[in-house]
Protein backbone atom coordinates (compact mmCIF):
# COMPACT_ATOMS: atom_id res chain seq x y z
CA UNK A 1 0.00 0.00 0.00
CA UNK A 2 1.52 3.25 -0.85
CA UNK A 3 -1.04 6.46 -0.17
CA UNK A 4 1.57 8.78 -0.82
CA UNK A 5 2.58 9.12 -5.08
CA UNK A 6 5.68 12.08 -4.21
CA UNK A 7 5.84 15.60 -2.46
CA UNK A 8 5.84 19.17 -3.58
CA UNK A 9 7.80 20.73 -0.81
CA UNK A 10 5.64 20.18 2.35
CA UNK A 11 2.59 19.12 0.25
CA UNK A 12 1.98 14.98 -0.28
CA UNK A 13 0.31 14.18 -3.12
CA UNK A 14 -2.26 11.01 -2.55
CA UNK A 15 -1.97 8.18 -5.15
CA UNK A 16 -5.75 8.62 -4.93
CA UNK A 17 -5.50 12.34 -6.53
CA UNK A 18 -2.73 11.40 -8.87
CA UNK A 19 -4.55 8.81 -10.96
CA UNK A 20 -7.54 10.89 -10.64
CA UNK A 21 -6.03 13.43 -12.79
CA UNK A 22 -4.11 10.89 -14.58
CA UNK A 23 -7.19 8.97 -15.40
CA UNK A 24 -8.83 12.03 -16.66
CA UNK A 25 -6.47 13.38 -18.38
CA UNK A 26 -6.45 9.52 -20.63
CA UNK A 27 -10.06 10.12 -20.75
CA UNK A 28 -9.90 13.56 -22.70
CA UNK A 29 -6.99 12.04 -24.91
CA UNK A 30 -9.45 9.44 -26.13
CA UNK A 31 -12.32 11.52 -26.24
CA UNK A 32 -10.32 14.34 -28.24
CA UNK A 33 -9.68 11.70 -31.21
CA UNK A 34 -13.21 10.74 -31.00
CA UNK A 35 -14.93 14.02 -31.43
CA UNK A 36 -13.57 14.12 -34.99
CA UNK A 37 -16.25 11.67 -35.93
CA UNK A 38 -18.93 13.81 -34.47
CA UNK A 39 -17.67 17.06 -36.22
CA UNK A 40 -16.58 18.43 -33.17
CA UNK A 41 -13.14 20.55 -33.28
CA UNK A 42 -10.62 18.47 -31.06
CA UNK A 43 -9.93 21.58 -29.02
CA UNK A 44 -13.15 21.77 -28.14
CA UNK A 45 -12.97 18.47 -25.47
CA UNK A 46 -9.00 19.49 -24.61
CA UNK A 47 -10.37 22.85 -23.65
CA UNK A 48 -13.23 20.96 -21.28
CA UNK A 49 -10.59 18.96 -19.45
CA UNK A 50 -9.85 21.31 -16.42
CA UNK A 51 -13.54 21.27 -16.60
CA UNK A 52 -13.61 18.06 -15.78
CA UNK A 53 -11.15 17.46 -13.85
CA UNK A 54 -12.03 20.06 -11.32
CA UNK A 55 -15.22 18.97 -10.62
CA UNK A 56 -14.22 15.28 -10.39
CA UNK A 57 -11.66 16.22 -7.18
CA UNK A 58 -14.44 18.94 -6.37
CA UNK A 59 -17.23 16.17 -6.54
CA UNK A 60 -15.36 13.32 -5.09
CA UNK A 61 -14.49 15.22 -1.69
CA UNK A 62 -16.85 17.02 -1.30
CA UNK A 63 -19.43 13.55 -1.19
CA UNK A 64 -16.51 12.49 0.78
CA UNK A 65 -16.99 14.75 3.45
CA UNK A 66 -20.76 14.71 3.19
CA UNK A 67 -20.87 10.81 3.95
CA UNK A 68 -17.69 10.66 6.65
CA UNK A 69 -18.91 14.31 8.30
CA UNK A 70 -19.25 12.77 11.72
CA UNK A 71 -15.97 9.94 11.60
CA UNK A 72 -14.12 12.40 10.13
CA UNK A 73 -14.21 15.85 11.04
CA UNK A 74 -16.34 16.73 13.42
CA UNK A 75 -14.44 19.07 16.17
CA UNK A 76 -11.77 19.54 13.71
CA UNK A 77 -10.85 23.28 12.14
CA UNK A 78 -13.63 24.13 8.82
CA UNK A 79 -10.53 23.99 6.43
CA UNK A 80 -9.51 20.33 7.57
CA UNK A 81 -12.15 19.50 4.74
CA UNK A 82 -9.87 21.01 1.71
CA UNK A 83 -6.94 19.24 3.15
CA UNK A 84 -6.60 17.22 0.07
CA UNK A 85 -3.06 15.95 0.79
CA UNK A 86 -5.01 13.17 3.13
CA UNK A 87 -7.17 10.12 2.15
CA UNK A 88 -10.71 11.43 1.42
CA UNK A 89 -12.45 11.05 -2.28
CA UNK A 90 -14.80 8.85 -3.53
CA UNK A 91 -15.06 7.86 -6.97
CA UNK A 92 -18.76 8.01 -7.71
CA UNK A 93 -18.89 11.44 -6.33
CA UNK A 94 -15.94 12.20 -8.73
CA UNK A 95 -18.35 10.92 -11.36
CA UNK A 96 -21.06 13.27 -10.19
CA UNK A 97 -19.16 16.32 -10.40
CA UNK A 98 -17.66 15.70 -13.41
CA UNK A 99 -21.21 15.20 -14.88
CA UNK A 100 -21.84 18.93 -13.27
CA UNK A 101 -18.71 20.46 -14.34
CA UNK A 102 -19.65 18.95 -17.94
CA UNK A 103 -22.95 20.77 -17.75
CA UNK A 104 -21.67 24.15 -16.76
CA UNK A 105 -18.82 24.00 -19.57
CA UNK A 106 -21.52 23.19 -22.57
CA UNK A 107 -23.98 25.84 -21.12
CA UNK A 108 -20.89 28.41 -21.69
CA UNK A 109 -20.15 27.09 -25.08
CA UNK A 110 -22.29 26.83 -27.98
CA UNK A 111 -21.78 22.75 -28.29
CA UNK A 112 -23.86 20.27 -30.10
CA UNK A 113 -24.86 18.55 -26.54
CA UNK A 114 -25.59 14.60 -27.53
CA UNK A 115 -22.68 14.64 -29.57
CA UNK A 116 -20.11 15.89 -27.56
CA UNK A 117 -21.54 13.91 -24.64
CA UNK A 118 -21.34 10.84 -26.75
CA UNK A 119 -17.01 11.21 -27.30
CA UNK A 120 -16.70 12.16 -23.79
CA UNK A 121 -19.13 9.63 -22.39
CA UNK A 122 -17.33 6.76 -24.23
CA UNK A 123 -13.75 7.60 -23.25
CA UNK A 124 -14.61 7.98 -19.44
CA UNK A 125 -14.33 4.65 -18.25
CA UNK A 126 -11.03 3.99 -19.54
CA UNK A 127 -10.02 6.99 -17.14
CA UNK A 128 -11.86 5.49 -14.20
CA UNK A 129 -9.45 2.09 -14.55
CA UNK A 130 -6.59 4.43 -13.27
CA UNK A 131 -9.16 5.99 -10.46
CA UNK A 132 -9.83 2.66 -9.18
CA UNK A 133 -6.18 1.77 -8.93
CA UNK A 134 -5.48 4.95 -7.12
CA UNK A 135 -7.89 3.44 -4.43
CA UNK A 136 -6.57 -0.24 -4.48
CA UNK A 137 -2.72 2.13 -3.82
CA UNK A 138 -4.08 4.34 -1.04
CA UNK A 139 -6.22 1.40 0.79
CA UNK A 140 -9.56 3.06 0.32
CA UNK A 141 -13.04 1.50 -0.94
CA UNK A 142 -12.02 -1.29 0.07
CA UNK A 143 -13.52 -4.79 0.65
CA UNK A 144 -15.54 -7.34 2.73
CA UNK A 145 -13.73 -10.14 4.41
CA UNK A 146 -13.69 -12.91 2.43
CA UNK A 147 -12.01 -16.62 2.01
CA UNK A 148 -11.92 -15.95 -1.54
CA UNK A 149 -8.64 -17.35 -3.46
CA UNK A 150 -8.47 -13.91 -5.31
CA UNK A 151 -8.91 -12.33 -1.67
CA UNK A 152 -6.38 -9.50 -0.91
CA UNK A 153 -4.81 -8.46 1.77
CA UNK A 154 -3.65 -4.93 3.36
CA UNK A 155 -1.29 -4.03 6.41
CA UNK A 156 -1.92 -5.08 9.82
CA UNK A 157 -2.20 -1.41 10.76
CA UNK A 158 -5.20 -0.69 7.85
CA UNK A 159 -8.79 -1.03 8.43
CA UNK A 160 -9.27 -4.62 7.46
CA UNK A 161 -6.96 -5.07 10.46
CA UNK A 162 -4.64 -7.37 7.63
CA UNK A 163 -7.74 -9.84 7.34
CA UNK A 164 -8.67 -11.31 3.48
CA UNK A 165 -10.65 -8.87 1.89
CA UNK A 166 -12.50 -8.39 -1.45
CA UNK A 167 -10.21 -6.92 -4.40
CA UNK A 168 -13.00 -4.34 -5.14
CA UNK A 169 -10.88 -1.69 -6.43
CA UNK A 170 -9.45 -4.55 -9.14
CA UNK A 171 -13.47 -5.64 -9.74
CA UNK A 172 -13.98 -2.22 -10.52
CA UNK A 173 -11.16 -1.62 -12.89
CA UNK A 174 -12.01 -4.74 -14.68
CA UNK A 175 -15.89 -3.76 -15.20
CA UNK A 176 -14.59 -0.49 -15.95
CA UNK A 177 -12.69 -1.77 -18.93
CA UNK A 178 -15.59 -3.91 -20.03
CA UNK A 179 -17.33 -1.19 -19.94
CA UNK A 180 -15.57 0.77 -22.40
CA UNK A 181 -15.15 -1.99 -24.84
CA UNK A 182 -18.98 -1.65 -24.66
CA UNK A 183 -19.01 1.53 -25.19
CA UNK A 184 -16.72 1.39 -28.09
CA UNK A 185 -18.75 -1.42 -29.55
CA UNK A 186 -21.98 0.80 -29.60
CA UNK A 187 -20.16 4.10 -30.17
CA UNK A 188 -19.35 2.41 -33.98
CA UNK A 189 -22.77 1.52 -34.28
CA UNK A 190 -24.93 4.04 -32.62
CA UNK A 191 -27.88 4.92 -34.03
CA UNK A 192 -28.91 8.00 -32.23
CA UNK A 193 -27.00 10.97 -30.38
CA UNK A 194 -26.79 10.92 -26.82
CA UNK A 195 -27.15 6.68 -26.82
CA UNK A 196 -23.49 6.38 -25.52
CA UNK A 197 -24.04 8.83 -22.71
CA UNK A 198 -27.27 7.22 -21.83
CA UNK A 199 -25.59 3.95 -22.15
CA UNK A 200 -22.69 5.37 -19.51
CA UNK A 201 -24.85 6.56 -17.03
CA UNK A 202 -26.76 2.97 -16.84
CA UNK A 203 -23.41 1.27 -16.93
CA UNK A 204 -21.85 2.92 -14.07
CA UNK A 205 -24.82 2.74 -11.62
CA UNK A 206 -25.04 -1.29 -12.55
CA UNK A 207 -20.90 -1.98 -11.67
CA UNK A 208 -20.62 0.87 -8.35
CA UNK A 209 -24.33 0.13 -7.05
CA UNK A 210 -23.84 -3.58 -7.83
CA UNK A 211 -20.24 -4.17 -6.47
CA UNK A 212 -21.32 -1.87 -3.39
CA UNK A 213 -22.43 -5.15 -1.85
CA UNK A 214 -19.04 -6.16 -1.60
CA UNK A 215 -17.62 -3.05 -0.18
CA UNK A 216 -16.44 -3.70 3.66
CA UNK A 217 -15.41 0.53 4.69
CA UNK A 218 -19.30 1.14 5.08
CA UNK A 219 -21.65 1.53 8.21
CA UNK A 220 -24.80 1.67 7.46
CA UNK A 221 -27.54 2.45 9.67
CA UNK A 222 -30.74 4.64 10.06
CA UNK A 223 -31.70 5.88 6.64
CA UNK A 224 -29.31 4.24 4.43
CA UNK A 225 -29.81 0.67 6.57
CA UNK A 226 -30.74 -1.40 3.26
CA UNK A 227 -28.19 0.73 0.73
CA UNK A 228 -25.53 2.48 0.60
CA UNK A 229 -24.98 6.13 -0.17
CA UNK A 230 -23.42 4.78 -3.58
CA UNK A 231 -26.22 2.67 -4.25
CA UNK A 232 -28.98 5.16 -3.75
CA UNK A 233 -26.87 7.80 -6.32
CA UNK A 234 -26.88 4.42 -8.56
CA UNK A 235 -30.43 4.40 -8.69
CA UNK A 236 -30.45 8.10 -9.32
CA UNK A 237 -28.03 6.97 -12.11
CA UNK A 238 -29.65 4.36 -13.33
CA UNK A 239 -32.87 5.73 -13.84
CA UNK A 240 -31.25 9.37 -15.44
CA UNK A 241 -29.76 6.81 -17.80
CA UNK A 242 -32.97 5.21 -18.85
CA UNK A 243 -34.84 8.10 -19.28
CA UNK A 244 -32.46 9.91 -21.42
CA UNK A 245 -32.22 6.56 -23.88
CA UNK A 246 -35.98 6.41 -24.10
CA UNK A 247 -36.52 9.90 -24.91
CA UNK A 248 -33.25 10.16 -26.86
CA UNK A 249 -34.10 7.35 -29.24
CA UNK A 250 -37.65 8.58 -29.71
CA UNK A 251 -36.24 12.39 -30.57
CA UNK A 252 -32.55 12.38 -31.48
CA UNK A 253 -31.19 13.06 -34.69
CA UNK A 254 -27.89 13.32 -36.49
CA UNK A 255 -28.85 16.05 -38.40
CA UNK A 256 -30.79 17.85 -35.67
CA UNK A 257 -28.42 18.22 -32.95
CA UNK A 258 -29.41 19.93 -29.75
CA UNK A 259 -27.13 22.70 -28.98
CA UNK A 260 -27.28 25.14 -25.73
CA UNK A 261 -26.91 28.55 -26.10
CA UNK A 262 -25.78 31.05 -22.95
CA UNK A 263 -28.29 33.34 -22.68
CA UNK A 264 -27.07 36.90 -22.53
């Protein structure tokens, strides 16, 4: 296990924020080659990686803090929450706020939307193989106990207290991978813009709501007694995903592209 990637002077940098950026920055190199096939200029999806990779780190701590408020922080100084040289993001808020930070750059720009969210859509999971290993480097997300052959184990002074554990960081970067062959499958075949991104959205909340049941750095209890916090933004997820393919495949065009426009 090695939480730390190097240091800037004083300030550690977590493996966990590394291939965060890393992962993104993959994810926009894919995407950029993509978007010539939708007519979109390849600047265009370079310029809306800060975008994205903002709100990932904003979006993944902040849903950090939100769900670890009381274990975490509680009776510690207001600014121990932007501390991000410690252990504290989770990857499906990353997803979240990358979604947001997506929004906010396409109502700025004049940008066909189903299109450009199709070259970006399809290239994300590729950049969430190198998020999950960030995770599997830094100890978090990590798994149930298990007897498992595959089973993994961390130090003695970690969590899991050394025990055999679930590899869910690996099951994640595995189904992530799938998940953009999928994607690439479709993306050469679509038949409708906005399909891949509607495709995404469905086939994230199935592999971090589904392999949820195998996480073991959870404690449910009150509200979120039969899910998870993950789980329930799954569902959210899942059915944003479903929607948008239904009405997407019922209205979307190539040649009729929906495009925001910032209001002035």
């Amino acid at each position: 296990m090695h939480p730390i990637a190097f240091n800037l002077g004083t300030f550690a940098i977590t493996m966990q924020g590394f291939f965060l950026v890393f992962g993104f920055l993959i994810s926009i190199w894919v995407a950029r080659r993509k978007a010539i096939d939708e007519g979109i200029t390849q600047s265009t999806v370079i310029d809306c990686g800060p975008w994205l990779v903002v709100g990932s780190i904003l979006g993944a701590r902040a849903t950090y803090v939100i769900g670890h408020w009381d274990q975490a922080f509680v009776g510690k100084p207001f600014w121990a929450i932007f501390l991000l040289n410690k252990d504290g993001l989770v990857t499906y808020g990353g997803c979240i706020g990358a979604l947001g930070a997506l929004c906010v750059y396409l109502y700025l720009r004049t940008i066909p939307v189903w299109k450009f969210g199709d070259a970006v859509a399809s290239a994300i999971p590729l950049g969430f193989i190198f998020v999950c290993l960030g995770s599997l480097a830094s100890g978090d997300a990590f798994g149930s106990p298990t007897t498992l052959p595959w089973a993994i184990r961390f130090p003695a002074d970690h969590e899991t207290g050394g025990l055999p554990v679930h590899p869910t960081q690996i099951y994640k970067a595995v189904l992530s991978l799938g998940l953009y062959a999928l994607l690439s499958w479709f993306y050469a075949r679509k038949t409708f813009d906005g399909q891949i991104l509607s495709l995404s959205l469905i086939g994230f909340a199935l592999v971090f709501g589904g392999l949820d049941s195998c996480r073991g750095d959870y404690t449910n209890g009150g509200w979120d007694a039969l899910l998870t916090k993950s789980q329930f933004a799954s569902l959210g997820l899942l059915g944003l995903g479903l929607v948008l393919y239904i009405v997407r495949r019922r209205s979307g065009r190539h040649g009729n592209p929906t495009v925001l426009h910032r209001q002035i």
